[in-house]
Protein backbone atom coordinates (compact mmCIF):
# COMPACT_ATOMS: atom_id res chain seq x y z
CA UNK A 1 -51.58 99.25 73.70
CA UNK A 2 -55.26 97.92 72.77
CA UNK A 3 -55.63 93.87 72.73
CA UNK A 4 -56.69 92.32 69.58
CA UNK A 5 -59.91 90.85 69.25
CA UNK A 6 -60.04 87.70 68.14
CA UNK A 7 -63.45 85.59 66.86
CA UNK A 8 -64.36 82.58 67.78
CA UNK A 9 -64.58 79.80 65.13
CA UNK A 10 -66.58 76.90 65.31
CA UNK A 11 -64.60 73.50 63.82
CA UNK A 12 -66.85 70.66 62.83
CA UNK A 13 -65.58 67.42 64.59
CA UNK A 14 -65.82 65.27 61.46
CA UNK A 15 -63.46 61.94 60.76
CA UNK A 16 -61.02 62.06 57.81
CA UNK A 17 -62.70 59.93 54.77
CA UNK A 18 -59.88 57.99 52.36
CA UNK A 19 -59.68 59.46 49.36
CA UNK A 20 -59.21 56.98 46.52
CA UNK A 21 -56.28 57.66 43.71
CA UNK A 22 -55.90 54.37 41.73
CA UNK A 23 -56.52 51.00 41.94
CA UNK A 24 -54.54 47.25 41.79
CA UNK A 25 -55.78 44.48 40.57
CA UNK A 26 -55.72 41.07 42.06
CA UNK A 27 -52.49 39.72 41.44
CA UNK A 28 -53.94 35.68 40.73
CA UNK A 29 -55.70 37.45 38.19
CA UNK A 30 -52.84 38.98 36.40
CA UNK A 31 -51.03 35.85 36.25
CA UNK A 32 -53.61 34.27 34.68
CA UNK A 33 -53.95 36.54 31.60
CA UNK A 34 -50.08 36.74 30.79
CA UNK A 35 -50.13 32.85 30.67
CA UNK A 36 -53.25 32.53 27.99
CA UNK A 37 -51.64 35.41 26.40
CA UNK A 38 -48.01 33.68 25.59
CA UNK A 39 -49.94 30.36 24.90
CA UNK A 40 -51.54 31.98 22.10
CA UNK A 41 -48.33 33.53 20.78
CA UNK A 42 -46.52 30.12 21.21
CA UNK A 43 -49.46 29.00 19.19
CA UNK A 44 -49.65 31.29 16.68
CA UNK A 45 -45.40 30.71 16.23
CA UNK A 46 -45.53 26.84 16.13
CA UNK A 47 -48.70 26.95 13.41
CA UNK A 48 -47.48 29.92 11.46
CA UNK A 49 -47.21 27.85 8.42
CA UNK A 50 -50.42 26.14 8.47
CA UNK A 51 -51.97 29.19 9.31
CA UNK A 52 -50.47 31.29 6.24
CA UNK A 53 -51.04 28.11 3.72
CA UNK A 54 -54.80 28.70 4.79
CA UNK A 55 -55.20 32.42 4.39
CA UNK A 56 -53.22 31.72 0.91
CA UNK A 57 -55.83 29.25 0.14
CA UNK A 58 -58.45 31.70 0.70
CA UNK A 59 -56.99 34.62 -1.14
CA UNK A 60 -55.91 32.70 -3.82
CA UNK A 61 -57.77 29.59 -4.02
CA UNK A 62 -57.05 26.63 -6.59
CA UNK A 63 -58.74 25.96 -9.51
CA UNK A 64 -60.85 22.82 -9.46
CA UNK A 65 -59.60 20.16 -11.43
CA UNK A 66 -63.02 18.62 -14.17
CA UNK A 67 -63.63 14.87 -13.24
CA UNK A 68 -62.41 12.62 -16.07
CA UNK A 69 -65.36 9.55 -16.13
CA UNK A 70 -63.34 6.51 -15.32
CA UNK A 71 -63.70 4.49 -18.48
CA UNK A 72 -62.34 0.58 -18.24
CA UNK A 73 -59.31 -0.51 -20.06
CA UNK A 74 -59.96 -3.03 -22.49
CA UNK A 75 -56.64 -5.59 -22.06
CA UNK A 76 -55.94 -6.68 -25.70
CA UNK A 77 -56.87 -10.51 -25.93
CA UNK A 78 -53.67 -12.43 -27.23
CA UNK A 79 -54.79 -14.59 -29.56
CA UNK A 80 -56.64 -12.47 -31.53
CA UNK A 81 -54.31 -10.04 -33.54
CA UNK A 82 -56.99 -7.40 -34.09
CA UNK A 83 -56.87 -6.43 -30.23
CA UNK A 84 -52.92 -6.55 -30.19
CA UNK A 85 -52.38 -2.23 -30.45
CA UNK A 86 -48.94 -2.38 -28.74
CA UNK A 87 -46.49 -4.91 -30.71
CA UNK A 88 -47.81 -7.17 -33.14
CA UNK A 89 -44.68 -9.41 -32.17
CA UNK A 90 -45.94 -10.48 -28.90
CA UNK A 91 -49.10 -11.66 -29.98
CA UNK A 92 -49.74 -15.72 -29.40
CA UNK A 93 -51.95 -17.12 -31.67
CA UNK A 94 -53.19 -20.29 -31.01
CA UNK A 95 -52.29 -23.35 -33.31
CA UNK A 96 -54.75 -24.09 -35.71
CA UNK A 97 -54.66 -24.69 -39.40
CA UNK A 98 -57.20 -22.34 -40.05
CA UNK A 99 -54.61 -19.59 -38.80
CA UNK A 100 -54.19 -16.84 -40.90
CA UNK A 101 -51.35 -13.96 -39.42
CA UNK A 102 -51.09 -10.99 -41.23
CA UNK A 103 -48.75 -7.86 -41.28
CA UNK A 104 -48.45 -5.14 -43.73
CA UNK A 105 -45.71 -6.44 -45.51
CA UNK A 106 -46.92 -10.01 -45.60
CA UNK A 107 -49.33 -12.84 -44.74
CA UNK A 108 -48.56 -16.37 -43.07
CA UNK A 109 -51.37 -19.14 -43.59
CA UNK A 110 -52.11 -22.90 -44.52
CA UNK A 111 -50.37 -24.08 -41.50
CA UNK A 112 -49.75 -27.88 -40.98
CA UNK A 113 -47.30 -29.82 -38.75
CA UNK A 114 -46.02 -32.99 -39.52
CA UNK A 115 -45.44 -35.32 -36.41
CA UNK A 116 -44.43 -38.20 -38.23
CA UNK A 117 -41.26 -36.03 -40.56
CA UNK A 118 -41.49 -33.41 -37.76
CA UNK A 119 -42.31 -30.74 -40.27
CA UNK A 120 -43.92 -27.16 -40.69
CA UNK A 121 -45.73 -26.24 -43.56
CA UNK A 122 -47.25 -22.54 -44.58
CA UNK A 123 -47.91 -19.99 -47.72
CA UNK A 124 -46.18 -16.76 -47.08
CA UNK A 125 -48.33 -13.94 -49.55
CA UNK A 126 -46.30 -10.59 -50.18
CA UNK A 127 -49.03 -8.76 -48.68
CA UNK A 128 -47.71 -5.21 -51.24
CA UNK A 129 -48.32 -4.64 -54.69
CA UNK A 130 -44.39 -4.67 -55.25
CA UNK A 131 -41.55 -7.52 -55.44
CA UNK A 132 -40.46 -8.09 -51.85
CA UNK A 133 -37.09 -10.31 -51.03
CA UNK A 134 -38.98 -11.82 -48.62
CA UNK A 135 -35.76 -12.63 -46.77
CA UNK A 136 -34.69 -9.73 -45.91
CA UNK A 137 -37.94 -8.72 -44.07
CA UNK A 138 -36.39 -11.44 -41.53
CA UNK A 139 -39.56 -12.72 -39.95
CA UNK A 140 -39.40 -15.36 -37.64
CA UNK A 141 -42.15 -17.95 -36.45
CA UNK A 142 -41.97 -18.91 -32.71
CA UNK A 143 -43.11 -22.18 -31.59
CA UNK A 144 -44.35 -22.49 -27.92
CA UNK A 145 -45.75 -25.24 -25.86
CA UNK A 146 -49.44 -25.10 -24.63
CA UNK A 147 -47.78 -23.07 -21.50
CA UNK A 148 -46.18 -20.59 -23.51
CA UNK A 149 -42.93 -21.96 -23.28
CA UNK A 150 -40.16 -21.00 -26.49
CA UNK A 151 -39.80 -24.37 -27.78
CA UNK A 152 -38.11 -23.45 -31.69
CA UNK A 153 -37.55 -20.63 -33.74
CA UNK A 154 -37.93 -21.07 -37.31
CA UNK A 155 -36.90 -18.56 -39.93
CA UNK A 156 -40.31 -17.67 -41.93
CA UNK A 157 -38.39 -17.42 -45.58
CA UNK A 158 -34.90 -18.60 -46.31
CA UNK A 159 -34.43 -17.06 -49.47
CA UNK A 160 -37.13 -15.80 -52.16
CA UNK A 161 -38.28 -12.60 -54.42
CA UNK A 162 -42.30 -12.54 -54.51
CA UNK A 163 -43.70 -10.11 -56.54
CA UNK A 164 -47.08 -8.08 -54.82
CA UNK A 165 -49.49 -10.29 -54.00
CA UNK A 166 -47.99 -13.51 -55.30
CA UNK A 167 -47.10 -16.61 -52.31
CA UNK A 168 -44.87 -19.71 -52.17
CA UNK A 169 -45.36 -22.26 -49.96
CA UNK A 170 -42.17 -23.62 -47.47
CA UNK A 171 -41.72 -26.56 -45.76
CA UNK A 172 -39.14 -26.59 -42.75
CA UNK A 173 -37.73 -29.11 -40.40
CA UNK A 174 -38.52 -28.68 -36.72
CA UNK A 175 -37.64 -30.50 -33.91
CA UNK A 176 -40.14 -33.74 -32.86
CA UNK A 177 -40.58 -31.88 -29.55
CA UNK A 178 -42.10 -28.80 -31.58
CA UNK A 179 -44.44 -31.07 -33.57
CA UNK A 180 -45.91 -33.25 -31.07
CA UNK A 181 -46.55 -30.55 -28.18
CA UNK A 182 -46.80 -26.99 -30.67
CA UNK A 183 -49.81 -24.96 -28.92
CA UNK A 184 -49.00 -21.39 -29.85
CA UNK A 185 -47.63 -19.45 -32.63
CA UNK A 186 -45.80 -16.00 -33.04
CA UNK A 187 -44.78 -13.83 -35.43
CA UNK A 188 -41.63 -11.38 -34.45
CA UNK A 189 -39.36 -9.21 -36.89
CA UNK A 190 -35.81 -9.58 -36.03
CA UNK A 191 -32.82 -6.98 -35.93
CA UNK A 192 -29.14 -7.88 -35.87
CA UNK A 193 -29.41 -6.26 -32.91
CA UNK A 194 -32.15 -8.87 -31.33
CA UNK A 195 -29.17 -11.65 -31.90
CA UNK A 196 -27.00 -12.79 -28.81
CA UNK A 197 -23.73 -12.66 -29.10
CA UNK A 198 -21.52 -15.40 -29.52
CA UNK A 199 -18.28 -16.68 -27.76
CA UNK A 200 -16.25 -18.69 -30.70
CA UNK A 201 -12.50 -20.39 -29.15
CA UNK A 202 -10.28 -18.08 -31.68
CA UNK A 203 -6.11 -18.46 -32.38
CA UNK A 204 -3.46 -15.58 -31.83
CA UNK A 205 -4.07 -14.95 -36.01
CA UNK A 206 -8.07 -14.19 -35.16
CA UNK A 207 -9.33 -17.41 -36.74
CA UNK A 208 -12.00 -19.27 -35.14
CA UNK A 209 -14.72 -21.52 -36.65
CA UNK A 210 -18.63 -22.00 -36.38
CA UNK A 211 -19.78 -25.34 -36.54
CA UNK A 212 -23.78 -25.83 -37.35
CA UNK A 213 -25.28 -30.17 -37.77
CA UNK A 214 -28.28 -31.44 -38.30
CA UNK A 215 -29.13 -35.41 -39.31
CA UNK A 216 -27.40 -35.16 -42.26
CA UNK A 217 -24.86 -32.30 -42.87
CA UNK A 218 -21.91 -30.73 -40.94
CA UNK A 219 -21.37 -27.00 -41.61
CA UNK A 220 -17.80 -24.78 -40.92
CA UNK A 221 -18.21 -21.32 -41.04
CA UNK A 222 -14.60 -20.10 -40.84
CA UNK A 223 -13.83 -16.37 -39.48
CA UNK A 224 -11.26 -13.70 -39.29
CA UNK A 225 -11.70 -11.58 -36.75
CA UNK A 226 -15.49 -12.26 -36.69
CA UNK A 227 -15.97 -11.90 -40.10
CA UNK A 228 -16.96 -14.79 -41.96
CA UNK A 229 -14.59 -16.01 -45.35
CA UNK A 230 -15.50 -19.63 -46.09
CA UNK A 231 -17.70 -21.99 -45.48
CA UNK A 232 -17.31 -25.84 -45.82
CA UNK A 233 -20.59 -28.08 -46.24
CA UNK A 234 -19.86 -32.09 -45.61
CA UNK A 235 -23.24 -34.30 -46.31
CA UNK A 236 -23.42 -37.86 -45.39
CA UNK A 237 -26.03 -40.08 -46.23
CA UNK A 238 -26.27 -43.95 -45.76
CA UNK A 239 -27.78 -46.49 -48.37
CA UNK A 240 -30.18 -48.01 -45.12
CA UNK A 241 -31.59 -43.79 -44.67
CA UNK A 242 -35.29 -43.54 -46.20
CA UNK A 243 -35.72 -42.64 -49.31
CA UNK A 244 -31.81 -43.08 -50.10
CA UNK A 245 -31.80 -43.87 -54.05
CA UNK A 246 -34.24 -40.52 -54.46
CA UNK A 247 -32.05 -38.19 -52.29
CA UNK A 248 -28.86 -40.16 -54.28
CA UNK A 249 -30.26 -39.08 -57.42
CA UNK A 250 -30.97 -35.04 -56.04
CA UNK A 251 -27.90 -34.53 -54.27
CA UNK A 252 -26.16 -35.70 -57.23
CA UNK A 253 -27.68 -32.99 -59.28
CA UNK A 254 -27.09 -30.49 -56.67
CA UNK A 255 -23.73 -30.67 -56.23
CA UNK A 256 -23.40 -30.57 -60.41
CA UNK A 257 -25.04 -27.38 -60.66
CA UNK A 258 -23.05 -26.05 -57.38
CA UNK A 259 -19.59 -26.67 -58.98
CA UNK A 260 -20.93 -24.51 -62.34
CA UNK A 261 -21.57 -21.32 -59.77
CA UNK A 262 -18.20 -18.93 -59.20
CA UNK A 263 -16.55 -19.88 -55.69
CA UNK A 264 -18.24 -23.24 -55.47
CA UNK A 265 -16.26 -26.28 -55.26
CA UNK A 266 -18.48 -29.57 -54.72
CA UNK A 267 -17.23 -33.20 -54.57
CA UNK A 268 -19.71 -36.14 -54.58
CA UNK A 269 -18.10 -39.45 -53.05
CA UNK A 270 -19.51 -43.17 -53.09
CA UNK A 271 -18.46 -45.37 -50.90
CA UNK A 272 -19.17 -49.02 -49.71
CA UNK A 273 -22.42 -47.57 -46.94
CA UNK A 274 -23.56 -44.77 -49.29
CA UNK A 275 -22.64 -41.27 -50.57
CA UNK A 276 -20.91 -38.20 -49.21
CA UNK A 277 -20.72 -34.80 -50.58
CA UNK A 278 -17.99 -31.86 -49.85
CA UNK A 279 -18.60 -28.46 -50.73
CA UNK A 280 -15.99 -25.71 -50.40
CA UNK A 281 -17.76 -21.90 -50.29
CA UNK A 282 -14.76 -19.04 -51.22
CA UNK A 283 -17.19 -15.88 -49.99
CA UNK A 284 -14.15 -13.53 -51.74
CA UNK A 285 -15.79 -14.97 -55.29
CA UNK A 286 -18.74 -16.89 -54.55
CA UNK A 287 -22.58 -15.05 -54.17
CA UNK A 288 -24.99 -15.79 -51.19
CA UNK A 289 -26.82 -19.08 -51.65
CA UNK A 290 -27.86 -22.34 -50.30
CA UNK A 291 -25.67 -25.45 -50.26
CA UNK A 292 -28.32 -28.53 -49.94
CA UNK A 293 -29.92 -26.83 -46.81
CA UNK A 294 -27.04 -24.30 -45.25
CA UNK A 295 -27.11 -20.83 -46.05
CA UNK A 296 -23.85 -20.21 -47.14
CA UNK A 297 -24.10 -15.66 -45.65
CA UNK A 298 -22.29 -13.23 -47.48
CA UNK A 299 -18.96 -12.20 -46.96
CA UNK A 300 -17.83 -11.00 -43.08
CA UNK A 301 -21.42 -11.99 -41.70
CA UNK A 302 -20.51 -11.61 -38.10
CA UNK A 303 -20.54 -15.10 -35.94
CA UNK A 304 -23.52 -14.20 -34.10
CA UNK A 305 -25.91 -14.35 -37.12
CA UNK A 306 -24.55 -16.97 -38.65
CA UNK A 307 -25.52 -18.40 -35.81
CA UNK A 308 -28.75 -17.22 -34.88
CA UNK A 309 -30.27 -17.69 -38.40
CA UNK A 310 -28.77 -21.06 -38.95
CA UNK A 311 -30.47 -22.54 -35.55
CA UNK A 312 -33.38 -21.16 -36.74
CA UNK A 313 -33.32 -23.35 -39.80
CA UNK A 314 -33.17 -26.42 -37.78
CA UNK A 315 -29.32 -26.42 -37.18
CA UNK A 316 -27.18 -26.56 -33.81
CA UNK A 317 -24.44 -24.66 -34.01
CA UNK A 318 -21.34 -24.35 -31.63
């Protein structure tokens, strides 16, 4: 059997080279860009709503809002009524006789106070061209101290028709306070509602009674349920009181003509010291007048306007 023949190869003596098949990066590296990439998410959670309130901004942005030009307010001055725009009844005028308030509806001026009677005179115009009961308007003038302090309220009309553009001229009492130390005067229109309310002592039958004085007269107003019914007027005067034979003489006449009027009973006494008069009012028959200087109301005026309206024509009532 022939040998084989075999042929001699030559093998390179050569060292094995690495062959490379990926590669890892450094691990400190790696750490580092996780952690900045969870701080920004963290971020990006915690500002979320800043972050959207922006981009809103930007896609839909606000309009700009015009400047207004700051212009100064002009505070009203308070004794002159032409600057007064917000209530006419809080304006103070200052005392002067010269004063001259007016209102739509009417017109207060001649002013004069009388320290020595303790008096307060002034022509009320009806500032219309029609009749006006000048009562009913209920217009009040306030009295205050040079510090703006509510000394006396004095009811500007008591009782009078005025046709348009005619005036009468009243004279009321005020206290000696008011007329020695009167620095400011206001104007204010009154409501029933404006009044206080007022606490009378009354038995289990509803009756209680009002009683208003001044110097020379002592007023009951007698109610039922707080509706007034009668009134009874008692004036005293002494023959030593100023001016006693005149006021003799008018009070005489006065309480004549009272007793012709339905409702009115009036009694003139004279005794040993001077004169006293008693009036009875019966409000069921009798019309809405003055006795001497009470208003005598109509029937079931309630308590607290009797009241009111009778301290503001120089009366204290209780």
């Amino acid at each position: 059997m022939a040998k084989k023949k075999y042929k001699n190869i030559k093998v390179e003596q050569e060292e094995l080279k690495p062959i490379a098949i990926g590669a890892f990066e450094s691990r400190k590296k790696t750490s580092v860009g996780i952690f900045i990439i969870l701080t920004i998410f963290v971020l990006v959670v915690i500002f979320l709503p800043q972050i959207t309130e922006k981009i809103n901004e930007y896609l839909d942005p606000t309009p700009a809002t015009p400047t207004t030009p700051n212009t100064p307010t002009e505070t009203p001055n308070e004794e002159d009524p032409d600057n007064g725009e917000n209530n006419e009844d809080e304006n103070f005028y200052q005392y002067d006789p010269s004063l001259k308030i007016e209102r739509e509806d009417v017109i207060v001026s001649n002013m004069s106070v009388d320290p020595t009677n303790n008096t307060i005179t002034y022509s009320v115009t009806n500032n219309t061209k029609a009749y006006q009961d000048m009562e009913v308007l209920n217009y009040y003038l306030e009295i205050y101290n040079n510090e703006k302090t509510l000394i006396e309220r004095v009811k500007l009309v008591p009782e009078g028709l005025l046709a348009g553009g005619a005036f009468e001229t009243f004279t009321r009492p005020i206290t000696n306070t008011s007329s020695t130390t009167i620095g400011y005067l206001v104007l204010v229109k009154k409501t029933l509602d404006d009044y206080p309310e007022v606490e009378l002592a009354t038995d289990g039958d509803g009756n209680s009674s009002l009683v208003c004085t001044n110097a020379h007269e002592t007023v009951t107003y007698d109610f039922k349920d707080n509706a007034l019914k009668s009134v009874t007027s008692i004036v005293e005067y002494l023959n030593t009181d100023a001016n006693y034979t005149e006021t003799y003489s008018t009070y005489q006449t006065l309480a004549d003509s009272y007793n012709k009027s339905n409702g009115i009973t009036s009694n003139f006494f004279i005794n040993a010291g001077g004169f006293n008069i008693t009036t009875l009012i019966d409000l069921e028959s009798a019309s809405r007048t003055y006795i001497f200087n009470a208003d005598t109301f109509t029937l079931d005026t309630t308590a607290k306007e009797v009241s009111f309206e009778m301290e503001a024509q120089g009366f204290d009532c209780n």
